[in-house]
Protein backbone atom coordinates (compact mmCIF):
# COMPACT_ATOMS: atom_id res chain seq x y z
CA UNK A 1 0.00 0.00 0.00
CA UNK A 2 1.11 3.15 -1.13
CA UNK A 3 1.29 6.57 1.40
CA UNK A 4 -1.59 8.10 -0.72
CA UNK A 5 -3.34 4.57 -0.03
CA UNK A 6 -2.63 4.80 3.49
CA UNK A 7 -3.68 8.24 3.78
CA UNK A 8 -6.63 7.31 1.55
CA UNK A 9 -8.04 4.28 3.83
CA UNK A 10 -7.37 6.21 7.09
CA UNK A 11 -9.52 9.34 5.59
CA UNK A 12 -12.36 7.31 4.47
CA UNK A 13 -12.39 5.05 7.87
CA UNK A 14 -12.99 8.82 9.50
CA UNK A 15 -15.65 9.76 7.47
CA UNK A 16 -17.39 6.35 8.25
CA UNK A 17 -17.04 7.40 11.66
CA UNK A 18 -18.08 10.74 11.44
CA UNK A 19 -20.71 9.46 9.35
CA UNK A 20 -22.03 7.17 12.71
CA UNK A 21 -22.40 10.13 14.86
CA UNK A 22 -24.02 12.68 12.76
CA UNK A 23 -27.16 10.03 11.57
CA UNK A 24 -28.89 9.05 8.79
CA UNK A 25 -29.48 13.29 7.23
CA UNK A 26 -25.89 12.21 5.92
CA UNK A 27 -24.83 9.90 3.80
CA UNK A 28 -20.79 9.98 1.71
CA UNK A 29 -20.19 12.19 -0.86
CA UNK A 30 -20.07 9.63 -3.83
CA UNK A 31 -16.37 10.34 -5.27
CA UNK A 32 -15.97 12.96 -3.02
CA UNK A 33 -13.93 15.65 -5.18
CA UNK A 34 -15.73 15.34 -8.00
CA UNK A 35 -17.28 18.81 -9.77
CA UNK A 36 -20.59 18.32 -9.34
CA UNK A 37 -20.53 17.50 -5.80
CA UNK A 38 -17.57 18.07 -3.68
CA UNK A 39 -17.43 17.46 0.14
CA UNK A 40 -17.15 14.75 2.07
CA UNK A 41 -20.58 13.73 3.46
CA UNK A 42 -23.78 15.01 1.94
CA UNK A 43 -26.88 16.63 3.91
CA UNK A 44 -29.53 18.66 2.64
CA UNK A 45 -28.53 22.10 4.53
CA UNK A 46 -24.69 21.18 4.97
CA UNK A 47 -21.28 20.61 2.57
CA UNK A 48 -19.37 18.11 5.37
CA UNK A 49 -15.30 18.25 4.64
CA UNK A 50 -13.25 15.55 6.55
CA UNK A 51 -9.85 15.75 7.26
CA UNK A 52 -7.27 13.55 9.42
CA UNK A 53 -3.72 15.65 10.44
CA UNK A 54 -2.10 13.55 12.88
CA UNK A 55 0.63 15.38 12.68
CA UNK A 56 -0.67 18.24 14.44
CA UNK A 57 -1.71 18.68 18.29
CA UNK A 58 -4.22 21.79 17.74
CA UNK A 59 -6.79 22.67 14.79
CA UNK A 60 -5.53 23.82 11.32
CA UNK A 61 -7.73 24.72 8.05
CA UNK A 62 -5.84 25.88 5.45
CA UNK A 63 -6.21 28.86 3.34
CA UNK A 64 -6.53 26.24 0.50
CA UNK A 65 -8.91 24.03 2.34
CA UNK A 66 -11.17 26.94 3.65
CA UNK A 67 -11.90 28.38 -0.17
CA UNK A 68 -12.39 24.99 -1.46
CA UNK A 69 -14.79 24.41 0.70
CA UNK A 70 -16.56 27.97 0.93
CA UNK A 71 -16.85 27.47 -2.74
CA UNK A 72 -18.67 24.34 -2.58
CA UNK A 73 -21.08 25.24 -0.22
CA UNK A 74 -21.88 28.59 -2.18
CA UNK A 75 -22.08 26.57 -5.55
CA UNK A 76 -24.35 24.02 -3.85
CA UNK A 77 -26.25 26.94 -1.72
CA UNK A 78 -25.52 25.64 1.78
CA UNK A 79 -23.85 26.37 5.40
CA UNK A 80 -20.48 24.01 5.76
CA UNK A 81 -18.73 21.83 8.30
CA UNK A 82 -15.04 21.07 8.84
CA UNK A 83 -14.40 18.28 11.10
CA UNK A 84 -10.95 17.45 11.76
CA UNK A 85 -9.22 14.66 14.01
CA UNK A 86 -5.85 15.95 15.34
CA UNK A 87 -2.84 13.89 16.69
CA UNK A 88 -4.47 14.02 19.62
CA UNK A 89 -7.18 11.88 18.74
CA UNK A 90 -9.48 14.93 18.99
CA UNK A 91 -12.22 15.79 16.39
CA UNK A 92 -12.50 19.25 16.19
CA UNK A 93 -15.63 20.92 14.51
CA UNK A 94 -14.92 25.00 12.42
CA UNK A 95 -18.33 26.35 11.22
CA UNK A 96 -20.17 30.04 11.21
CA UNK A 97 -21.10 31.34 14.08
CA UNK A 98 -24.45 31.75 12.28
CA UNK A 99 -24.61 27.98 11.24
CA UNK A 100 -23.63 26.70 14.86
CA UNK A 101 -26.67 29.13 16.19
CA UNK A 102 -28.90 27.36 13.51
CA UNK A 103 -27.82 23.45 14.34
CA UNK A 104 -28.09 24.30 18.53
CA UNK A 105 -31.87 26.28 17.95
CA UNK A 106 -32.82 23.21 15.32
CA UNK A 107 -33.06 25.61 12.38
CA UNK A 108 -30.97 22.69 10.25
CA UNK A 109 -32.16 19.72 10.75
CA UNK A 110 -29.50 16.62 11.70
C-alpha cells in the first residue's frame, strides 16, 4: 500500500465514523472531489469536509482548504462543516457562528 493509499483508507475510515455520529441526514459524498458534488458527506442544509492531520496537536484549516470548501457550499447553496481529528485523537468541529446558532436552535435539521 502506497502513502496516498494509506492516507486514503485512514480518511475514508474517519468519514465512516463521522458518518455514525451525525445520523442518517448524511450519507458519503459519492467520489468525493468530483465537480458536481464536492465534500465529504452530503446533507440537505450542509457541505461536510473531513480531514485527518495527525501530525498536528491543535486545529488547522488551510487557506486552501477553507476556499475549497466555501466554494462548494456557495455553488451548492448551503452552510459548511469542517471536522478534523488531530494527533491528539481529537475531532474538532470550524463552522459560522451563524450555522452553529442554527444546528443548537434546530433551524438545520441533523
Amino acid at each position: 500500500m502506497t502513502g496516498f493509499d494509506n492516507k486514503r483508507a485512514i480518511g475514508d475510515k474517519f468519514e465512516k465514523e463521522v458518518l455514525i455520529k451525525l445520523g442518517n441526514n448524511f450519507s458519503k459524498t459519492a467520489g468525493s472531489g468530483s465537480v458536481f458534488k464536492d465534500g465529504d458527506l452530503c446533507h440537505h442544509s450542509l457541505v461536510v469536509e473531513c480531514k485527518v492531520k495527525n501530525s498536528t496537536f491543535s486545529f488547522s484549516m488551510t487557506k486552501t482548504e477553507m476556499a475549497h470548501l466555501l466554494k462548494q457550499a456557495n455553488l451548492q447553496g448551503k452552510d459548511w462543516l469542517f471536522i478534523e481529528k488531530n494527533g491528539r485523537d481529537q475531532t474538532l468541529v470550524l463552522t459560522e457562528l451563524d450555522t452553529l446558532i442554527e444546528l443548537v436552535e434546530g433551524t438545520i435539521k441533523l
